[in-house]
PDB file of N, CA and C in Angstrom:
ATOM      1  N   UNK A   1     -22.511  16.712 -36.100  1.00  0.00           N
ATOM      2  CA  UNK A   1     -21.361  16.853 -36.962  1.00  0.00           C
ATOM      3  C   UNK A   1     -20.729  18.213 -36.685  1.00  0.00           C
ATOM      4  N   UNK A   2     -19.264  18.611 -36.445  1.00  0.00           N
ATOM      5  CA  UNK A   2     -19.044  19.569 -36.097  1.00  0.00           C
ATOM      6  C   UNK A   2     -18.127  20.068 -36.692  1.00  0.00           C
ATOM      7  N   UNK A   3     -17.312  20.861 -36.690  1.00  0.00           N
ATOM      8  CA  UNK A   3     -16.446  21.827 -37.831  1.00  0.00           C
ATOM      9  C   UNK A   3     -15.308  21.268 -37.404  1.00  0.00           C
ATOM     10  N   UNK A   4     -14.737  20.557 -38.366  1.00  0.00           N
ATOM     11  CA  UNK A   4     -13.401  19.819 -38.219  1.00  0.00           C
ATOM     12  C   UNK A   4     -12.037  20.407 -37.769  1.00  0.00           C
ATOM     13  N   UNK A   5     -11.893  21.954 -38.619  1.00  0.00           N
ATOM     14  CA  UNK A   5     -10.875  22.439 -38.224  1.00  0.00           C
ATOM     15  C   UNK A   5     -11.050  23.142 -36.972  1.00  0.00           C
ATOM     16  N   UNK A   6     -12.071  23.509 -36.453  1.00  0.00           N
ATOM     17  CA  UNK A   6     -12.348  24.139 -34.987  1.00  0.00           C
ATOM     18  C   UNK A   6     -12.175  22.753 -34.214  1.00  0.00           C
ATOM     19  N   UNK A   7     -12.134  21.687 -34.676  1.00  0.00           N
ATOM     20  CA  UNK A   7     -11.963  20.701 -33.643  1.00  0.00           C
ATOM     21  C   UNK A   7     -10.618  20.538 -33.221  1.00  0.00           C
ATOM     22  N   UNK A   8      -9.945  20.671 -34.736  1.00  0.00           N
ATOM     23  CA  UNK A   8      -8.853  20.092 -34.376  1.00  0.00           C
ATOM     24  C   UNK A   8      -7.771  21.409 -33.968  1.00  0.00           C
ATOM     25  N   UNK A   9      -8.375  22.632 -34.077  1.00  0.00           N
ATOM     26  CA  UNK A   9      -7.316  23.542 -33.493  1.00  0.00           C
ATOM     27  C   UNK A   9      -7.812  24.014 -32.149  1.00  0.00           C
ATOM     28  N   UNK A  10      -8.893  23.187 -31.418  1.00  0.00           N
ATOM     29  CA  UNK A  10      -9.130  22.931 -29.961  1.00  0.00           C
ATOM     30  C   UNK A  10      -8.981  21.888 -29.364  1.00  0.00           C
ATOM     31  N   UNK A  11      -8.884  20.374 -30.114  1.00  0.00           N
ATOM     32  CA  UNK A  11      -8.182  19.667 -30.096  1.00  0.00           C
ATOM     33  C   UNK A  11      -6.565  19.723 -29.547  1.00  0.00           C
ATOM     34  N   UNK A  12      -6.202  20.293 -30.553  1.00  0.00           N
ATOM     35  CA  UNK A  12      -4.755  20.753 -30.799  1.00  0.00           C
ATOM     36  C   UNK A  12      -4.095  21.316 -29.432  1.00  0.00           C
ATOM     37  N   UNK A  13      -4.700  22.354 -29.172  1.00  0.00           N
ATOM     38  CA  UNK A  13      -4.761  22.787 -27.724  1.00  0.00           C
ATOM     39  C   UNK A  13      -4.941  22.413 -26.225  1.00  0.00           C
ATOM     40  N   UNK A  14      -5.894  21.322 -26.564  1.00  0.00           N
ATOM     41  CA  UNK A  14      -5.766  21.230 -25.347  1.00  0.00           C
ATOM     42  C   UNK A  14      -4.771  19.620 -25.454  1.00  0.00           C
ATOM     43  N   UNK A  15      -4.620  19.454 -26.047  1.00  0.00           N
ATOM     44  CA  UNK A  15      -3.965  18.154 -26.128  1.00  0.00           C
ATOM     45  C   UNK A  15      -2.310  18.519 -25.486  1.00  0.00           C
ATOM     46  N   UNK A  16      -1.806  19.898 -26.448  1.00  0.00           N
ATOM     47  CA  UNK A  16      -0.705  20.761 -25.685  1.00  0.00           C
ATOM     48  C   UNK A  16      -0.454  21.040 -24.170  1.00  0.00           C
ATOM     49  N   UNK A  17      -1.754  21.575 -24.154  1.00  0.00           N
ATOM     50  CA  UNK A  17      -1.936  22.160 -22.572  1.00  0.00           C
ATOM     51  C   UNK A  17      -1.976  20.438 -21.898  1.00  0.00           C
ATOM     52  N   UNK A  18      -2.540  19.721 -21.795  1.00  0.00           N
ATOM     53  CA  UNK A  18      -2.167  18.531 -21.186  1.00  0.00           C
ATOM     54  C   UNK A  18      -1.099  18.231 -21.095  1.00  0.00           C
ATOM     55  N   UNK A  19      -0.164  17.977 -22.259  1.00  0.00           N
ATOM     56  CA  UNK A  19       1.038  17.424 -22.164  1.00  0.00           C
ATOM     57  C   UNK A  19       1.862  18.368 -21.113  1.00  0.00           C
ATOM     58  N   UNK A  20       1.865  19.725 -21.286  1.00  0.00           N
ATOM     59  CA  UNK A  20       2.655  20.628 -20.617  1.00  0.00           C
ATOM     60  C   UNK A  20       2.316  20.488 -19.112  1.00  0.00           C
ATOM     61  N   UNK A  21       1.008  20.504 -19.040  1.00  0.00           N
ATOM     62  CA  UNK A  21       0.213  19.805 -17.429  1.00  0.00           C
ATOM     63  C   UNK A  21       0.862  18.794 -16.947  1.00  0.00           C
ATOM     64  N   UNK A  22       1.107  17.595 -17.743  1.00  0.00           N
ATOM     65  CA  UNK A  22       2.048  16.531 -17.145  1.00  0.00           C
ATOM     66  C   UNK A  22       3.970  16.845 -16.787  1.00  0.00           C
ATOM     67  N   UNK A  23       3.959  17.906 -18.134  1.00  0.00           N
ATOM     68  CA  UNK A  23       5.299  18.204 -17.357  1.00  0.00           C
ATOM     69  C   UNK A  23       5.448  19.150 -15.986  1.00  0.00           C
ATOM     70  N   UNK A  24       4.183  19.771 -15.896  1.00  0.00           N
ATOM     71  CA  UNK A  24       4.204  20.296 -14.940  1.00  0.00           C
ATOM     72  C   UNK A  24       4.384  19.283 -13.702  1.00  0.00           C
ATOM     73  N   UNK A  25       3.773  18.663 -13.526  1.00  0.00           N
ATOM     74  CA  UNK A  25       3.277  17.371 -12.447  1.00  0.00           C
ATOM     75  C   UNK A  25       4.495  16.911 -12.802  1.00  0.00           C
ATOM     76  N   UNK A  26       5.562  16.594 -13.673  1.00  0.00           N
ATOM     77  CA  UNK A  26       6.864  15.862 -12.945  1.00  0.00           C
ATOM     78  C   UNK A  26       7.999  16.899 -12.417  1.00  0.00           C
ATOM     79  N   UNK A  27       7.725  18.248 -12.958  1.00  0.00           N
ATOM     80  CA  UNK A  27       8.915  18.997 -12.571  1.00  0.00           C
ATOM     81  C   UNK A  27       8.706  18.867 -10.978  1.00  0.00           C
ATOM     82  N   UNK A  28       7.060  18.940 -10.292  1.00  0.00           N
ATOM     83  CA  UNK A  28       6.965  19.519  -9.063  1.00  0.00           C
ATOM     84  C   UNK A  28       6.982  18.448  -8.729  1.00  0.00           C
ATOM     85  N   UNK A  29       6.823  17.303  -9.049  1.00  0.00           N
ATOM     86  CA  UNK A  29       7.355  16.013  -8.811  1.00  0.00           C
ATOM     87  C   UNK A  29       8.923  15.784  -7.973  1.00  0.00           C
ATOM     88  N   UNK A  30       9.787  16.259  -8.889  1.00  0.00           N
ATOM     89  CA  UNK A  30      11.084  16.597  -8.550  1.00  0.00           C
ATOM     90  C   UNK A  30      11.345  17.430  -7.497  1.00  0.00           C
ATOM     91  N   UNK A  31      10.775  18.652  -7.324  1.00  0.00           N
ATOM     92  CA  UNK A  31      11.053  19.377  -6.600  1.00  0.00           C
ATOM     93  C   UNK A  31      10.594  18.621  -4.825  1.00  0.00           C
ATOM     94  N   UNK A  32       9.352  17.936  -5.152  1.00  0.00           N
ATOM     95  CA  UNK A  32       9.075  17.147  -4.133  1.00  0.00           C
ATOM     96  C   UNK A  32      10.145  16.276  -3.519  1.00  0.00           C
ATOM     97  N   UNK A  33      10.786  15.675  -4.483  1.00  0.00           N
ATOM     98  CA  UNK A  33      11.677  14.398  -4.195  1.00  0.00           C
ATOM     99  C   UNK A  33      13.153  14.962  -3.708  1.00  0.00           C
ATOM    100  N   UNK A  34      12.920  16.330  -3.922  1.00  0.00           N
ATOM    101  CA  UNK A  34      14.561  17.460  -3.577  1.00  0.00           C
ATOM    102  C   UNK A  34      14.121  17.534  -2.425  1.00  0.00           C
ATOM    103  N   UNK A  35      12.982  17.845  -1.544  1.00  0.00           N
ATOM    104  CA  UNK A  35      12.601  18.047  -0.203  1.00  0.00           C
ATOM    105  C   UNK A  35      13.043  16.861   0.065  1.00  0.00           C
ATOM    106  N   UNK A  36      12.932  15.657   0.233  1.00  0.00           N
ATOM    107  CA  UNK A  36      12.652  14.393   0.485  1.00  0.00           C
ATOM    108  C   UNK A  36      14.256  14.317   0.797  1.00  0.00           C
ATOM    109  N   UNK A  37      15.230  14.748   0.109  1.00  0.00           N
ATOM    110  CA  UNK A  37      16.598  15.078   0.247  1.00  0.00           C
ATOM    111  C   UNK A  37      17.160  15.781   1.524  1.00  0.00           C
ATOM    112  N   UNK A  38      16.388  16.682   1.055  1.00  0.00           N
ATOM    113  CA  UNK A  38      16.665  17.710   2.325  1.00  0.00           C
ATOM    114  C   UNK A  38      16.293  17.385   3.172  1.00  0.00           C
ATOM    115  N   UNK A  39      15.292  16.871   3.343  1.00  0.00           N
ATOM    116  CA  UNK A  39      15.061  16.072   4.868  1.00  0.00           C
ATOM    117  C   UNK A  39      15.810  14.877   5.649  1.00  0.00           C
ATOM    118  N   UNK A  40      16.523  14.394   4.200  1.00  0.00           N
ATOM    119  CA  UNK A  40      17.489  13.490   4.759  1.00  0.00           C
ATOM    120  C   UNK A  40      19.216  14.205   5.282  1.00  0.00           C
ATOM    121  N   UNK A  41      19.475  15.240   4.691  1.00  0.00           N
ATOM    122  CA  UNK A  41      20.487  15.762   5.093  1.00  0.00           C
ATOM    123  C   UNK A  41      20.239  16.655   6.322  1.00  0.00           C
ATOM    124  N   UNK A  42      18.953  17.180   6.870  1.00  0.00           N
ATOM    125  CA  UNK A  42      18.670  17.612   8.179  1.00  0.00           C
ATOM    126  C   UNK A  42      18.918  16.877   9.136  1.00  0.00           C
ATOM    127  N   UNK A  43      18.412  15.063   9.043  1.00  0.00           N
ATOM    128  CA  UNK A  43      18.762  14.092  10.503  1.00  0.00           C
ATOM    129  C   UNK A  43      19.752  13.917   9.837  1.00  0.00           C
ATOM    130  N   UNK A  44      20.526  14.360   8.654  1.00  0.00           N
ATOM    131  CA  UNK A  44      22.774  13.724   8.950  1.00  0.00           C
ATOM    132  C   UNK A  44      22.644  14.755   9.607  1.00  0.00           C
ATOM    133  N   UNK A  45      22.697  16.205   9.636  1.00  0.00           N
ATOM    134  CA  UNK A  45      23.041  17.371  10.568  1.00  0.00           C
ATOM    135  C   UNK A  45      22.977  17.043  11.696  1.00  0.00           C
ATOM    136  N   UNK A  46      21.652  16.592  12.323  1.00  0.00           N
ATOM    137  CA  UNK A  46      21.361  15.963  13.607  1.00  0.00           C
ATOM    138  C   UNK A  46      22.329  15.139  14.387  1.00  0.00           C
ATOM    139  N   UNK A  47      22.733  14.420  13.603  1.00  0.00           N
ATOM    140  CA  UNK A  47      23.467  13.150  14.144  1.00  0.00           C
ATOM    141  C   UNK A  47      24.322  13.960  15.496  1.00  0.00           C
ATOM    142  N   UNK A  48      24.724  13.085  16.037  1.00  0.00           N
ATOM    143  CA  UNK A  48      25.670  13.440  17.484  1.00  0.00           C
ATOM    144  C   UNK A  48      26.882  12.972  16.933  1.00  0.00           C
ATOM    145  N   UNK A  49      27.657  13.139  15.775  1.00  0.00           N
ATOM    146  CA  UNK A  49      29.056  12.797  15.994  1.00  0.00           C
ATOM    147  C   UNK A  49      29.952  14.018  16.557  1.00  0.00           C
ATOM    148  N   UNK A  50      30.681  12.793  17.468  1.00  0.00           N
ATOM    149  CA  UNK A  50      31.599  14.152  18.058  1.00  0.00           C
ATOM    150  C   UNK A  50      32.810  14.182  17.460  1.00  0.00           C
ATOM    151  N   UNK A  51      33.016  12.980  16.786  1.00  0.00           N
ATOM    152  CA  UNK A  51      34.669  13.289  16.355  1.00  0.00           C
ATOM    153  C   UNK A  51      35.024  14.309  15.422  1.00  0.00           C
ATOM    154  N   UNK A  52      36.518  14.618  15.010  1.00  0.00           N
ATOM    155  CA  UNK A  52      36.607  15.554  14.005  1.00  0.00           C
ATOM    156  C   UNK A  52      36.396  15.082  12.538  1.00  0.00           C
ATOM    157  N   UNK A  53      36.272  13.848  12.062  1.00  0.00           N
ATOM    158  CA  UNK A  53      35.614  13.051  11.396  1.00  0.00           C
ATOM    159  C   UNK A  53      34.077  13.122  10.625  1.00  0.00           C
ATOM    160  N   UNK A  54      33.036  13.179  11.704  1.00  0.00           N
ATOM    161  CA  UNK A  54      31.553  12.973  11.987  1.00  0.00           C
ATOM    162  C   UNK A  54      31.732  14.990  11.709  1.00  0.00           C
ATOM    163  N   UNK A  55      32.043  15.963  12.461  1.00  0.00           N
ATOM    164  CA  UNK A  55      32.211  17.244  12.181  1.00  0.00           C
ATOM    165  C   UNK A  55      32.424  17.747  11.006  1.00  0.00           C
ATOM    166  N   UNK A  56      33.402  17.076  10.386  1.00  0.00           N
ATOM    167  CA  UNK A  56      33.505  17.693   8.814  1.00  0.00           C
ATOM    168  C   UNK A  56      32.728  17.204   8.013  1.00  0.00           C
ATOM    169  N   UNK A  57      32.405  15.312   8.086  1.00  0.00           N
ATOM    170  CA  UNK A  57      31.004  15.381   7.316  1.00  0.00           C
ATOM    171  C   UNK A  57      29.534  16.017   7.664  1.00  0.00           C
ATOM    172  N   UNK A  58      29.380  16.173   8.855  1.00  0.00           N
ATOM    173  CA  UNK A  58      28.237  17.211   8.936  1.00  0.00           C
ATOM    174  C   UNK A  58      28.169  19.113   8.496  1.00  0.00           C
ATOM    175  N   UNK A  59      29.566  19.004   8.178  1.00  0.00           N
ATOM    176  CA  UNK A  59      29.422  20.450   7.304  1.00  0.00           C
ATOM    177  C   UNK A  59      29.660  20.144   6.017  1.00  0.00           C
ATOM    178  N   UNK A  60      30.293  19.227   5.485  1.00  0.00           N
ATOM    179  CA  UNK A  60      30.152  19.112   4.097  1.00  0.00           C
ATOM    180  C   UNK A  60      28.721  18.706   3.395  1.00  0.00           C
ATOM    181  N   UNK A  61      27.759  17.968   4.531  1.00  0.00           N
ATOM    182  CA  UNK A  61      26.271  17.993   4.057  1.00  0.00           C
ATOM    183  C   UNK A  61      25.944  19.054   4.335  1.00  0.00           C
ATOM    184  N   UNK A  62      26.427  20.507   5.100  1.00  0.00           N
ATOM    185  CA  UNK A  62      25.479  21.368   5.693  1.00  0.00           C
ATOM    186  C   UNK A  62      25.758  22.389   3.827  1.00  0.00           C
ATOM    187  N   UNK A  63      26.972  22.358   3.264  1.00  0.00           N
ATOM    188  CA  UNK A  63      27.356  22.901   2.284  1.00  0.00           C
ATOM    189  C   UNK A  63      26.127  22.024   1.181  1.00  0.00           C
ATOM    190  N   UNK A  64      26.218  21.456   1.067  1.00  0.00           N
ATOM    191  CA  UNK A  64      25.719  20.221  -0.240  1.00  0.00           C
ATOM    192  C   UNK A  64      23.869  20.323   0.242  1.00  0.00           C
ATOM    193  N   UNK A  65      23.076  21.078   1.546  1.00  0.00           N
ATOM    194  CA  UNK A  65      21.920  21.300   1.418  1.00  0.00           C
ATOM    195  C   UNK A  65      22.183  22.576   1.281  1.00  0.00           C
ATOM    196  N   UNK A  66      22.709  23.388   1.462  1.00  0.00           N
ATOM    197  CA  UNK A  66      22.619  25.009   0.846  1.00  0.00           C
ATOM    198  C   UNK A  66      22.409  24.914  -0.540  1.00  0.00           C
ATOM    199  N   UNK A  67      23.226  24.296  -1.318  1.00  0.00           N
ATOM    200  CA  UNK A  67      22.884  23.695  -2.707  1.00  0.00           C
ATOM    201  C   UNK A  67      21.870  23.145  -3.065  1.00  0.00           C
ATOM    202  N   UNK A  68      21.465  22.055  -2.207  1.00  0.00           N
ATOM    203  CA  UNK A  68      19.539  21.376  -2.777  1.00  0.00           C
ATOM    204  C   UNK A  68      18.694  22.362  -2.382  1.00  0.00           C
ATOM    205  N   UNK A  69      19.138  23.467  -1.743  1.00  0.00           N
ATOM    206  CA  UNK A  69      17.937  24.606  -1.534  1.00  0.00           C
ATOM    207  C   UNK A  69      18.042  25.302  -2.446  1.00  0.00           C
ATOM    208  N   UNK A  70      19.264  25.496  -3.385  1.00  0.00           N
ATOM    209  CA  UNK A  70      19.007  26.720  -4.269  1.00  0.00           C
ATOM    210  C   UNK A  70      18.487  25.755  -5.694  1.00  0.00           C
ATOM    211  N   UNK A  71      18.820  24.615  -5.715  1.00  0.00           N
ATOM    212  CA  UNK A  71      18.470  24.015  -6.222  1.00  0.00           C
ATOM    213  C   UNK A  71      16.326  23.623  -6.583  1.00  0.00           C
ATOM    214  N   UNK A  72      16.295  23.825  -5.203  1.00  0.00           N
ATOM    215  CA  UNK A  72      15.086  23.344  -5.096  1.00  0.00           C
ATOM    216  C   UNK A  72      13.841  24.368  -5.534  1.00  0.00           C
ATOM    217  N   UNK A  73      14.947  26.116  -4.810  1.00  0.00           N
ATOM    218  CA  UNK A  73      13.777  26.777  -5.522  1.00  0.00           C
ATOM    219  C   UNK A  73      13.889  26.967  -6.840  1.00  0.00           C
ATOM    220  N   UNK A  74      15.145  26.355  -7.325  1.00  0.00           N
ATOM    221  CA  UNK A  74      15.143  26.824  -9.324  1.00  0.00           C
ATOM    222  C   UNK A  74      13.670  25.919  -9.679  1.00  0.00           C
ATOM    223  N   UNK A  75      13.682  24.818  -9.104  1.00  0.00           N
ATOM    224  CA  UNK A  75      12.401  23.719  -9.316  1.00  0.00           C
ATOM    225  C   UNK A  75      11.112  24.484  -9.047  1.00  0.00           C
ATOM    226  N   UNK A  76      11.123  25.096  -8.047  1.00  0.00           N
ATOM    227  CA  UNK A  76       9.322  25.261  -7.660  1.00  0.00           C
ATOM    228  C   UNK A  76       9.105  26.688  -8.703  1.00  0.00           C
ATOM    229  N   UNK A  77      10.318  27.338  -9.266  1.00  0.00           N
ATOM    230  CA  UNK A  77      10.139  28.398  -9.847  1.00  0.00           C
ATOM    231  C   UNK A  77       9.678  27.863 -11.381  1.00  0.00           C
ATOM    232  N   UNK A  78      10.171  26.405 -11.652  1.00  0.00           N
ATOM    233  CA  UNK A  78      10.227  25.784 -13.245  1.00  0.00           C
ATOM    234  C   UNK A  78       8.437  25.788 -13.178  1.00  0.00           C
ATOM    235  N   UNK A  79       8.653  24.452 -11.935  1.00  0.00           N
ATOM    236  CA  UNK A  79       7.122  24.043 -12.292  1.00  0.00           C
ATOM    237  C   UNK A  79       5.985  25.125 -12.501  1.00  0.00           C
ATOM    238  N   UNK A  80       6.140  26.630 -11.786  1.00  0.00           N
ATOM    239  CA  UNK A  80       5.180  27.054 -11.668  1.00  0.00           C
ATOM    240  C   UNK A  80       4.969  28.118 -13.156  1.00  0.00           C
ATOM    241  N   UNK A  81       6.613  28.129 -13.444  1.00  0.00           N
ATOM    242  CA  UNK A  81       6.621  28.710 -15.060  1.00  0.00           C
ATOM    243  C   UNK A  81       5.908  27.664 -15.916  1.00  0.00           C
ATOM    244  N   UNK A  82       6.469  26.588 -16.353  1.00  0.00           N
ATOM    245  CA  UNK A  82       5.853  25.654 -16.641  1.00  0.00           C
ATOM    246  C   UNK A  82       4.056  25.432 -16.694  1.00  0.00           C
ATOM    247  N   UNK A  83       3.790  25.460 -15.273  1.00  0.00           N
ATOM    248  CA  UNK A  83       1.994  25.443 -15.342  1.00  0.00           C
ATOM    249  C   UNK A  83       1.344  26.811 -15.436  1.00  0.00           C
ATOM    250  N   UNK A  84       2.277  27.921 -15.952  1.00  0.00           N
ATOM    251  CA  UNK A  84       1.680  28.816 -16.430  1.00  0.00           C
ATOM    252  C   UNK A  84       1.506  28.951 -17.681  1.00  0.00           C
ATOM    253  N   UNK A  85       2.506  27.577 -18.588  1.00  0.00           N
ATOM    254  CA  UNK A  85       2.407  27.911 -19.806  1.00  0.00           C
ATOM    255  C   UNK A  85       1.613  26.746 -20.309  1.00  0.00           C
ATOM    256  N   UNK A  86       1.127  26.309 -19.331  1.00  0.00           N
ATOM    257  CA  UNK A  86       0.067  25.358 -19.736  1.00  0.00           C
ATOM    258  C   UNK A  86      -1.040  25.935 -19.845  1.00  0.00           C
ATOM    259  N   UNK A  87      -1.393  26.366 -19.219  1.00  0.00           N
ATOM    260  CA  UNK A  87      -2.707  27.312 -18.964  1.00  0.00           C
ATOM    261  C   UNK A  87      -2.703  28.469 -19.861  1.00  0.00           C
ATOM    262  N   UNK A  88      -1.561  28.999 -20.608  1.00  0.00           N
ATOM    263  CA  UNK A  88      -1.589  29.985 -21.431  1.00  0.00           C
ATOM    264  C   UNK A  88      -2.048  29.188 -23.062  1.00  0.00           C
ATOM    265  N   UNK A  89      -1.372  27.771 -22.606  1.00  0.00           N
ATOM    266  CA  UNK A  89      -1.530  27.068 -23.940  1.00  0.00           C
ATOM    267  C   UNK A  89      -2.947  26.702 -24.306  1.00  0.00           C
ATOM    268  N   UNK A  90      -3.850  26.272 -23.119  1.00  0.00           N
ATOM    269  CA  UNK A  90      -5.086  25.997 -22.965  1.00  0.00           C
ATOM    270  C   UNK A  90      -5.812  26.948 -23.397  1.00  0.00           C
ATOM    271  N   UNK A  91      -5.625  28.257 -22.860  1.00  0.00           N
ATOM    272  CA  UNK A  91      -6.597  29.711 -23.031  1.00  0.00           C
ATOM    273  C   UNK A  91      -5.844  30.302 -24.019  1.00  0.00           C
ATOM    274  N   UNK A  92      -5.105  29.839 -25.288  1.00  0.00           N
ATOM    275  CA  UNK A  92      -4.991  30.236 -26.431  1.00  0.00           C
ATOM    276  C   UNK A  92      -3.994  31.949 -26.266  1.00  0.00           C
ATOM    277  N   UNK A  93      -3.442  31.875 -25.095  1.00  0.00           N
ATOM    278  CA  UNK A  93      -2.377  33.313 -25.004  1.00  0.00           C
ATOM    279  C   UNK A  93      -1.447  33.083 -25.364  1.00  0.00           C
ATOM    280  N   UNK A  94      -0.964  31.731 -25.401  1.00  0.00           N
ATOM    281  CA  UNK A  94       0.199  31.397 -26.087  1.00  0.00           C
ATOM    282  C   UNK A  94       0.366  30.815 -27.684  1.00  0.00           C
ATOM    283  N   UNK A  95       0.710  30.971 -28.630  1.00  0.00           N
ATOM    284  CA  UNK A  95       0.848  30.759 -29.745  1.00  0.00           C
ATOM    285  C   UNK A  95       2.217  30.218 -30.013  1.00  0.00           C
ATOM    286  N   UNK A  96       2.280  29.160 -31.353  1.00  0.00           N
ATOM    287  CA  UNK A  96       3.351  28.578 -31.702  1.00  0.00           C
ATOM    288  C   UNK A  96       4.792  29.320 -32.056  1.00  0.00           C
ATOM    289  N   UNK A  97       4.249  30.461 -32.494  1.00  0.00           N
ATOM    290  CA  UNK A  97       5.273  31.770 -32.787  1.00  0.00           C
ATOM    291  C   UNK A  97       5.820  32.616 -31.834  1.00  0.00           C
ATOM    292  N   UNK A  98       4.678  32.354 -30.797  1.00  0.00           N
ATOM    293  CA  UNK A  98       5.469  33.394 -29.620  1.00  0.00           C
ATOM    294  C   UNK A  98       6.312  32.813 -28.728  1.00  0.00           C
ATOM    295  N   UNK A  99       7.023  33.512 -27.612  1.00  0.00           N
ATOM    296  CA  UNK A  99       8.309  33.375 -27.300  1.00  0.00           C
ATOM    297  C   UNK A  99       7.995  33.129 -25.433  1.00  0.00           C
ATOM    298  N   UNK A 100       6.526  32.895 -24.993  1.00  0.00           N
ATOM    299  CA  UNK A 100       5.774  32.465 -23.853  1.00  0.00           C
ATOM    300  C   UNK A 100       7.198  31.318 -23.105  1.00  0.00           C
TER     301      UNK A 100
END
């Protein structure tokens, strides 16, 4: 039989820290699926068009991955904020009041 409220305010915790764990795992999720992007706008770059046509869309993707890159590191910067505040939530550094 064990002390109810120590259960449930370790309970409580880690149940937090999980959930935040899973958001962690979809932000970097995302950030995964932004590579997956970028890899597709590298073979449009590739392509051999020669016309002036095929030229301007290969710089208007070359513009639009400069963007999924800045994009991408706002992502790897979330997730890793994110799974720090999981782990703060877990090891009790973070509190409901504070501003973590």
């Amino acid at each position: 039989m064990g002390n109810d409220l120590a259960d449930g305010i370790w309970g409580s915790g880690q149940r937090t820290s999980s959930e935040v764990q899973e958001l962690a795992r979809r932000v970097a999720h995302c950030a995964d699926r932004t590579e997956e992007v970028l890899a597709g706008f590298h073979d449009i770059q590739l392509s051999d068009w020669e016309s002036p046509a095929g030229k301007a869309y290969r710089d208007s993707v070359s513009l639009q991955a400069v963007a999924v890159r800045r994009t991408l590191d706002r992502l790897r910067e979330a997730s890793a904020a994110v799974a720090a505040h999981a782990l703060a939530t877990l090891t009790s550094e973070c509190s409901p009041d504070s501003r973590f």
